[in-house]
N, C-alpha and C. Protein backbone atom coordinates (compact mmCIF):
# COMPACT_ATOMS: atom_id res chain seq x y z
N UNK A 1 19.11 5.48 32.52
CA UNK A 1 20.16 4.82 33.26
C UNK A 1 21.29 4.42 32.30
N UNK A 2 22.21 4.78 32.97
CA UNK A 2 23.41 4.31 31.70
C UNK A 2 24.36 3.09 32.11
N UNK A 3 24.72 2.43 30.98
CA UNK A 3 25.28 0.95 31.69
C UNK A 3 26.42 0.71 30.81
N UNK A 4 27.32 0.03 31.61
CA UNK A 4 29.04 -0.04 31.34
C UNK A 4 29.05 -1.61 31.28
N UNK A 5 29.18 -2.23 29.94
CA UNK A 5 29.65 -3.57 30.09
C UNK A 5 30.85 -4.13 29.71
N UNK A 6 31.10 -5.09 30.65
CA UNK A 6 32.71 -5.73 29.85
C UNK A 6 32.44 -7.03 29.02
N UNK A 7 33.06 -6.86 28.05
CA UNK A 7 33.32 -8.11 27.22
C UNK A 7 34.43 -8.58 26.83
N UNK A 8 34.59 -9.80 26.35
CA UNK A 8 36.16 -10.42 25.70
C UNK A 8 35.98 -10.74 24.68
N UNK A 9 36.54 -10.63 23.58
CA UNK A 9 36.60 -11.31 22.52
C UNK A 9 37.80 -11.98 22.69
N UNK A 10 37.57 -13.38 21.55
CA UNK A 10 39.26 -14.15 21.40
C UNK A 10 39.83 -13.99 19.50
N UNK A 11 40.86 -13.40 19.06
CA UNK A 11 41.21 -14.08 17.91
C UNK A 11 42.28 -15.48 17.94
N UNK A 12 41.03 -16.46 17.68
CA UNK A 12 41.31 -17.45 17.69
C UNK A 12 42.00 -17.89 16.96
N UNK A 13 42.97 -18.50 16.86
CA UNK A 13 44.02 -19.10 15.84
C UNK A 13 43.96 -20.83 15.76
N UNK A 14 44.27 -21.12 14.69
CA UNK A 14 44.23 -22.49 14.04
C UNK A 14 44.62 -22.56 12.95
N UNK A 15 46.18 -23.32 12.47
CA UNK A 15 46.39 -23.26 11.13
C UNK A 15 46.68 -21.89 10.60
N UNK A 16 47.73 -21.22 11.02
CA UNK A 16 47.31 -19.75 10.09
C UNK A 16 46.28 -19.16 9.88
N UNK A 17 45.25 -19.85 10.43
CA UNK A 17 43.50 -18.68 10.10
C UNK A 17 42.97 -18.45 11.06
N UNK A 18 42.20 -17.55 11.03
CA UNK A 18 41.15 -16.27 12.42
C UNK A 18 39.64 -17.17 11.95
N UNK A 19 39.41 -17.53 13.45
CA UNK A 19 37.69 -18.07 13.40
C UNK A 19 37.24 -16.62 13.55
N UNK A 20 36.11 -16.43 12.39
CA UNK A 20 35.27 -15.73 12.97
C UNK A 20 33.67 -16.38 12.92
N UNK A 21 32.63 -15.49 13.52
CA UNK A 21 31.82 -16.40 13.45
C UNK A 21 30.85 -15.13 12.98
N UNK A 22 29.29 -15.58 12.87
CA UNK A 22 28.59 -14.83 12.37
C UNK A 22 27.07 -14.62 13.06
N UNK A 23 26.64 -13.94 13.97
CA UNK A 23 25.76 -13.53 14.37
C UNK A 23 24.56 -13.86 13.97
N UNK A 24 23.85 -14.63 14.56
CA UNK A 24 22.01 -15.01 14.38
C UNK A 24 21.65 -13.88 13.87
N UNK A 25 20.78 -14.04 12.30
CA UNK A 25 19.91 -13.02 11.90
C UNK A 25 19.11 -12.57 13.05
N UNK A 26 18.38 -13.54 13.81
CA UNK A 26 17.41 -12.79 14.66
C UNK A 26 17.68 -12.21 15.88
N UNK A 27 19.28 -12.05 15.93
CA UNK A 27 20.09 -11.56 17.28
C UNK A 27 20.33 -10.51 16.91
N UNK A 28 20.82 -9.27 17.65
CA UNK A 28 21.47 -7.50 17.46
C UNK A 28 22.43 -7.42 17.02
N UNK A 29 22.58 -7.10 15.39
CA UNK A 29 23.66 -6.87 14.98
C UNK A 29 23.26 -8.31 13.83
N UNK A 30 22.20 -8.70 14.15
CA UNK A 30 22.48 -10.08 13.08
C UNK A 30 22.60 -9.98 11.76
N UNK A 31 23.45 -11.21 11.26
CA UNK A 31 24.26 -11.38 10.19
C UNK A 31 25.66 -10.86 9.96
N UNK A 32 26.36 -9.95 10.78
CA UNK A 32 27.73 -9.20 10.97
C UNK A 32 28.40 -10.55 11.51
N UNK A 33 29.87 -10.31 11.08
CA UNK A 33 30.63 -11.30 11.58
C UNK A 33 31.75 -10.98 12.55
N UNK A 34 32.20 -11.52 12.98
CA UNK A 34 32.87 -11.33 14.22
C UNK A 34 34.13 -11.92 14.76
N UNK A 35 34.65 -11.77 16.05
CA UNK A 35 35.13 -12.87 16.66
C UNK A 35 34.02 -13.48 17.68
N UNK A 36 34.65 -14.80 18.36
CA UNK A 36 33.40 -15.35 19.73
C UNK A 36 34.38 -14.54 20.90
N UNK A 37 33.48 -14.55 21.52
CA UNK A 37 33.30 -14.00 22.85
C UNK A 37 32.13 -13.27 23.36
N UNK A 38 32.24 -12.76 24.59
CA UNK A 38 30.58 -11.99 25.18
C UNK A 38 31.30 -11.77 26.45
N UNK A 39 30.06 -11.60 27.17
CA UNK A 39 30.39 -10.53 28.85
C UNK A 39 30.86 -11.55 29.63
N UNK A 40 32.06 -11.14 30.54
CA UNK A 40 32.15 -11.24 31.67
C UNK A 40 31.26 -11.16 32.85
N UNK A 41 30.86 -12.70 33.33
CA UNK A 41 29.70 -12.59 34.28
C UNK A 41 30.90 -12.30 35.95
N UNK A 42 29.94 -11.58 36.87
CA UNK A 42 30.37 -11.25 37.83
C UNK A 42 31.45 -12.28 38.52
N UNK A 43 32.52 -11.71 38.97
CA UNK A 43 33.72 -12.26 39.88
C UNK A 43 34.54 -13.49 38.84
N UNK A 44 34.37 -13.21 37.56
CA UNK A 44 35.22 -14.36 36.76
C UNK A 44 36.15 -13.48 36.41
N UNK A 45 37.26 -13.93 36.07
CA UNK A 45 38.67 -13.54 35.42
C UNK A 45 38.54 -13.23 34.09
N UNK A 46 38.87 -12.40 33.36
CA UNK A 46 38.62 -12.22 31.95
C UNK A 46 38.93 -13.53 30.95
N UNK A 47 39.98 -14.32 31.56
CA UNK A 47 40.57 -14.86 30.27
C UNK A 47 39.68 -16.39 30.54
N UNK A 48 39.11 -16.45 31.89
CA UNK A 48 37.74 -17.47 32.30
C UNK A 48 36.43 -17.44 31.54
N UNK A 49 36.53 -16.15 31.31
CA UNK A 49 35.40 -15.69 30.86
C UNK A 49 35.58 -16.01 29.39
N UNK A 50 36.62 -15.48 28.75
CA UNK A 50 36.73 -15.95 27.35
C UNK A 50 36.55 -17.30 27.21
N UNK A 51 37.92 -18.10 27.46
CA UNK A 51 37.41 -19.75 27.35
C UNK A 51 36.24 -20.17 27.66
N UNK A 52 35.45 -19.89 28.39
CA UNK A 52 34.00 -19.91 28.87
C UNK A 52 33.09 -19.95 27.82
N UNK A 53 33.19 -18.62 26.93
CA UNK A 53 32.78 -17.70 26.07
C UNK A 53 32.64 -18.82 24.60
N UNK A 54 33.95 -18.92 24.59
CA UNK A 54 34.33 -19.39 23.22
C UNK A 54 33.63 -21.25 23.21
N UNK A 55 34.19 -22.08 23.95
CA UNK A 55 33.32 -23.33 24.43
C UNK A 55 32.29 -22.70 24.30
N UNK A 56 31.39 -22.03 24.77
CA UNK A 56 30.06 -21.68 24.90
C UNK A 56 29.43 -21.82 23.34
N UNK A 57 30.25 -21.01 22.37
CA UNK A 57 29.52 -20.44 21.29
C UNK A 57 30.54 -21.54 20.14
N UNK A 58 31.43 -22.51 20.28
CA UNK A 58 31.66 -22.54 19.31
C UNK A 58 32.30 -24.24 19.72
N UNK A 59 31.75 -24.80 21.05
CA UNK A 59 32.67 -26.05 21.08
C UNK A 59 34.02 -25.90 21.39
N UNK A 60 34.64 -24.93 20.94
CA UNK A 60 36.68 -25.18 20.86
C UNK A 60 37.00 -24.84 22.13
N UNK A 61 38.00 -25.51 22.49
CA UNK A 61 38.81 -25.23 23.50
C UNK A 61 40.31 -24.51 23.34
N UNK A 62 40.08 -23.69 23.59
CA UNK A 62 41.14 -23.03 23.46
C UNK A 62 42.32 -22.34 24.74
N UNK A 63 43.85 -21.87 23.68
CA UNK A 63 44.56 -21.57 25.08
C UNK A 63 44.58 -19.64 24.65
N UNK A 64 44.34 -19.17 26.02
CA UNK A 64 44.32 -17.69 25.97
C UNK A 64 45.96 -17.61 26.33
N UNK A 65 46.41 -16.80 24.80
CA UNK A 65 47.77 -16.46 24.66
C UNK A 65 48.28 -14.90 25.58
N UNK A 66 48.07 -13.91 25.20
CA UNK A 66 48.28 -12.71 25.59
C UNK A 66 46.76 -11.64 24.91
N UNK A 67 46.80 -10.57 25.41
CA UNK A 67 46.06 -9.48 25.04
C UNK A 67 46.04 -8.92 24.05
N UNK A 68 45.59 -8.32 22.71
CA UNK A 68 45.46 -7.63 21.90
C UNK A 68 45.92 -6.53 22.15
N UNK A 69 44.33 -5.98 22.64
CA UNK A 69 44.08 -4.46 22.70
C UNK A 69 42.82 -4.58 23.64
N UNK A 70 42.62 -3.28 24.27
CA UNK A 70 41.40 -3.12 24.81
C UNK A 70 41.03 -1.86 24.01
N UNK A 71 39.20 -1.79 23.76
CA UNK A 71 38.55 -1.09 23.44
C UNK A 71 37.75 -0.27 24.12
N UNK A 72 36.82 0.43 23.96
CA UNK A 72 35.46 0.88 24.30
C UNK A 72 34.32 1.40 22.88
N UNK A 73 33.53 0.88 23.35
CA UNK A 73 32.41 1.34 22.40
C UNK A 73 30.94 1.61 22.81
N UNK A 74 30.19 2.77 21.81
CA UNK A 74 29.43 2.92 22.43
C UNK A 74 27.94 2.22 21.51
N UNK A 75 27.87 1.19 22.01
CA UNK A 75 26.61 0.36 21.35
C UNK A 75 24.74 0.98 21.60
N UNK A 76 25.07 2.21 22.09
CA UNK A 76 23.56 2.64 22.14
C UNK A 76 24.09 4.03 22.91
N UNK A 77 23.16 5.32 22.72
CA UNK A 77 23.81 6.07 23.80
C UNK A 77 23.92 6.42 25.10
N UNK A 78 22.87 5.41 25.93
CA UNK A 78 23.36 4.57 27.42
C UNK A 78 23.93 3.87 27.40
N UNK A 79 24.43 2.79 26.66
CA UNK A 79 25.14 2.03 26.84
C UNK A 79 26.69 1.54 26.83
N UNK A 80 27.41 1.68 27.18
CA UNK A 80 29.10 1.40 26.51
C UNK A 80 30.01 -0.15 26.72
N UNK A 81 30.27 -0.10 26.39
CA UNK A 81 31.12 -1.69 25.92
C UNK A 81 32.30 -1.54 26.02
N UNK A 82 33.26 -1.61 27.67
CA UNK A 82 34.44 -2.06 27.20
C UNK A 82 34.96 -3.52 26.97
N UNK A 83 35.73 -3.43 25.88
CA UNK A 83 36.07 -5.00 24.80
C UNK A 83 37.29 -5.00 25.56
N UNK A 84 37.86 -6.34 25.90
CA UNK A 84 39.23 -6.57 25.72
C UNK A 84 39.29 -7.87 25.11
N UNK A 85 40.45 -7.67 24.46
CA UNK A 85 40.55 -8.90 23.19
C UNK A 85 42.16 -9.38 23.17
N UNK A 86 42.21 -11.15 23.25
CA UNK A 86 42.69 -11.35 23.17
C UNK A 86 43.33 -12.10 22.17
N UNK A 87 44.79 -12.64 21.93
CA UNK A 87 45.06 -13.93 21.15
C UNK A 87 44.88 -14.74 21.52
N UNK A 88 44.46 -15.94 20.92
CA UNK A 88 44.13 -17.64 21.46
C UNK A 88 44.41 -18.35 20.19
N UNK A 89 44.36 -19.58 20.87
CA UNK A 89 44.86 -20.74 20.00
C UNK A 89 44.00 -22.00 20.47
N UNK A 90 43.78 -22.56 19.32
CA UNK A 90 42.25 -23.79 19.54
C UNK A 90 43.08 -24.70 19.27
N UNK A 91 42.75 -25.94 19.95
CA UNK A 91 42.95 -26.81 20.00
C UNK A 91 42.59 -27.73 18.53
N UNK A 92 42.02 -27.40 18.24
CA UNK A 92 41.19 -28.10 16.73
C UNK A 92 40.30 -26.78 16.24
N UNK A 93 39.93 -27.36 15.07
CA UNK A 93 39.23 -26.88 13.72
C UNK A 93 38.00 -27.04 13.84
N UNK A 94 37.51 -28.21 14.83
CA UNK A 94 36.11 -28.83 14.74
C UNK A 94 35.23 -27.84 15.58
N UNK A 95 34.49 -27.00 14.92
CA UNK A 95 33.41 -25.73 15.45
C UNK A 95 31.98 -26.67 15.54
N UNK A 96 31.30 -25.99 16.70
CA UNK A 96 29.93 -26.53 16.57
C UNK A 96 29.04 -25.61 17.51
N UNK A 97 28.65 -24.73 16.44
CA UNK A 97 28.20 -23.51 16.75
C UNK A 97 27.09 -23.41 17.49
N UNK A 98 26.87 -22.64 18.50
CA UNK A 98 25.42 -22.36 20.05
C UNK A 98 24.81 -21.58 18.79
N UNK A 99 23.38 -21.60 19.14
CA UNK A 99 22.28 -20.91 18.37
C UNK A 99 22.43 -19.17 18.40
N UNK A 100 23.58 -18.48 19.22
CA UNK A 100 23.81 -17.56 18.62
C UNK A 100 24.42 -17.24 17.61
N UNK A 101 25.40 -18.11 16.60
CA UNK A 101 25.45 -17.58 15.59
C UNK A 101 24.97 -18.26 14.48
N UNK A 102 25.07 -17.93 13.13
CA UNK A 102 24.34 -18.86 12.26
C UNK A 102 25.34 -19.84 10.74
N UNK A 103 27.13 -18.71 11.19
CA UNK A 103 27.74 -19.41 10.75
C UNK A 103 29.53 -19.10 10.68
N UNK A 104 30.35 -19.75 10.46
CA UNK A 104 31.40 -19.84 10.97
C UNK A 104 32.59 -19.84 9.65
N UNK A 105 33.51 -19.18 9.69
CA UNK A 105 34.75 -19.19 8.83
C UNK A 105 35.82 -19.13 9.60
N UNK A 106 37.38 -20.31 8.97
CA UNK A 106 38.64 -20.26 9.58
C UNK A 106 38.86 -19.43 7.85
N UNK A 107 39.20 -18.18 8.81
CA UNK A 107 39.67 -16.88 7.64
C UNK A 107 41.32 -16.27 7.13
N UNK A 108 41.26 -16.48 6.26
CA UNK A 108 43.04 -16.18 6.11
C UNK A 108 42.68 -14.52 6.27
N UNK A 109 43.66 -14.06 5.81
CA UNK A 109 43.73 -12.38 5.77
C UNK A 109 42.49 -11.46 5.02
N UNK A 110 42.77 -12.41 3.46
CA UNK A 110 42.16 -11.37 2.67
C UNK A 110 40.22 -11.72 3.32
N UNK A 111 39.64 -12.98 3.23
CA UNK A 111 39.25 -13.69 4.08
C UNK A 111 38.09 -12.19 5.25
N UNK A 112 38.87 -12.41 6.15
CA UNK A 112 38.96 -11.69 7.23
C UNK A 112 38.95 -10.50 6.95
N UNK A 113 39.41 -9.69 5.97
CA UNK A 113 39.18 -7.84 6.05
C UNK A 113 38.08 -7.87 5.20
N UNK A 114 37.61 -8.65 4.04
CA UNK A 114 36.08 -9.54 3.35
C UNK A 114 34.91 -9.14 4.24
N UNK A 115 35.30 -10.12 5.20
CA UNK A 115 33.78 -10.34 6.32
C UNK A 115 33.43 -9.66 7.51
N UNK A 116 34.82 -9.32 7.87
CA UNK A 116 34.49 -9.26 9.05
C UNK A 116 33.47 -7.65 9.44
N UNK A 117 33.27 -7.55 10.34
CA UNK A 117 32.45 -6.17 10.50
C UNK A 117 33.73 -4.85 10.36
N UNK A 118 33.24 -3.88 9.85
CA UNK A 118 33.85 -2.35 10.05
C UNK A 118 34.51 -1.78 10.92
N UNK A 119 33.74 -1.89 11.76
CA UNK A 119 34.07 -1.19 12.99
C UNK A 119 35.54 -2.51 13.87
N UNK A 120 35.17 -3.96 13.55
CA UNK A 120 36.18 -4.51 14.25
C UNK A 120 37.81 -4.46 13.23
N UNK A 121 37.43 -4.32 12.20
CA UNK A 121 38.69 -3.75 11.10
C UNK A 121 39.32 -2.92 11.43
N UNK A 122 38.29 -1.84 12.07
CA UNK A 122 39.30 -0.45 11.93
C UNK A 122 39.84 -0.60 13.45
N UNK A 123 39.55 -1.56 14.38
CA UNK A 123 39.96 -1.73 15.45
C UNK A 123 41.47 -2.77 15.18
N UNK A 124 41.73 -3.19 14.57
CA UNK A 124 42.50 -4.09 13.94
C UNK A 124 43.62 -4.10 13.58
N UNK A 125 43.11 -3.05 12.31
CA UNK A 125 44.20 -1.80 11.92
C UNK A 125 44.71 -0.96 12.88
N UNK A 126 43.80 -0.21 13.46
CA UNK A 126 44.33 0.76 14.57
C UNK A 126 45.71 0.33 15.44
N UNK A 127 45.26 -1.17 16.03
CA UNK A 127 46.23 -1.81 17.01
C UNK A 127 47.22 -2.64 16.20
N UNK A 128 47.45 -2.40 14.96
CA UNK A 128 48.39 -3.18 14.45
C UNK A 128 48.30 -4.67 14.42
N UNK A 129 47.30 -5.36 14.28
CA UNK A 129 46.82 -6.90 14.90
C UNK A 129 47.35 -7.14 13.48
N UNK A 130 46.93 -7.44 12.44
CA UNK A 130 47.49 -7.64 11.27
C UNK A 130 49.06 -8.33 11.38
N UNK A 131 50.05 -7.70 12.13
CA UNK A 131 51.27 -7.83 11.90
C UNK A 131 51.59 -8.35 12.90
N UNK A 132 50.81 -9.06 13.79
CA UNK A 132 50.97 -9.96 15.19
C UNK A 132 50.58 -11.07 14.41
N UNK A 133 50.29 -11.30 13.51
CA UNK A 133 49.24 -12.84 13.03
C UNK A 133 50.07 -13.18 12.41
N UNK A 134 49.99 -14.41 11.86
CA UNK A 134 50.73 -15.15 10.64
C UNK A 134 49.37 -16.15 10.13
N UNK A 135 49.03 -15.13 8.69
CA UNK A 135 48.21 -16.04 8.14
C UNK A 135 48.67 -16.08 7.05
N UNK A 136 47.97 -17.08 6.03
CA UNK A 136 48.64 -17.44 5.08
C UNK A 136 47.45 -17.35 3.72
């Protein structure tokens, strides 16, 4: 059976720096770092779903600015992942991370192409996100 999921990510902004966060060793994919976000549960709005998302996994409240980029990926070969990702902006600095991840960085640039996972880099690069940011 093959299955199509949607997700949101947010690059969160605060201060010139990108939260990313970092995946429970004992979760899929654990120890890779990231942005927060996860699936869209049935009949929510994407950008509901993000704020949802992000409170969920990290405490912050944040405001969903505009869209990135949308993706697709294929995380197994039944499975596919379309991502849409947006810009956001947190209200504060103060993170307090859900037991899915195990740990958290406000990342300047160099920072951020350092940690973050591969595959979300070259998604990054691809869409020109780099030159939408102002980090310092």
């Amino acid at each position: 059976m093959t299955t199509i999921v949607t997700a949101v990510k947010g690059i969160v902004q605060y201060d010139n720096r990108i939260l990313i966060v970092q995946r429970a060793a004992a979760d899929s994919g654990g120890g890779t770092w990231e942005c927060p976000g996860g699936k869209i549960d049935f009949g929510e709005q994407p950008e509901d779903s993000l704020t949802r998302e992000i409170e969920e996994e990290t405490g912050l409240a944040v405001t969903v600015d505009r869209i990135a980029y949308a993706s697709s990926l294929m995380t197994h070969p039944d499975r596919q992942v379309i991502l849409l990702v947006y810009f956001c902006t947190a209200t504060s600095n103060a993170v307090e991370l859900s037991d899915e991840h195990d740990d958290y960085l406000w990342a300047d640039d160099a920072m951020f192409r350092q940690n973050i996972a591969p595959n979300i880099l070259a998604d990054f690069e691809q869409h020109h996100i780099f030159r939408k940011l102002i980090l310092s």
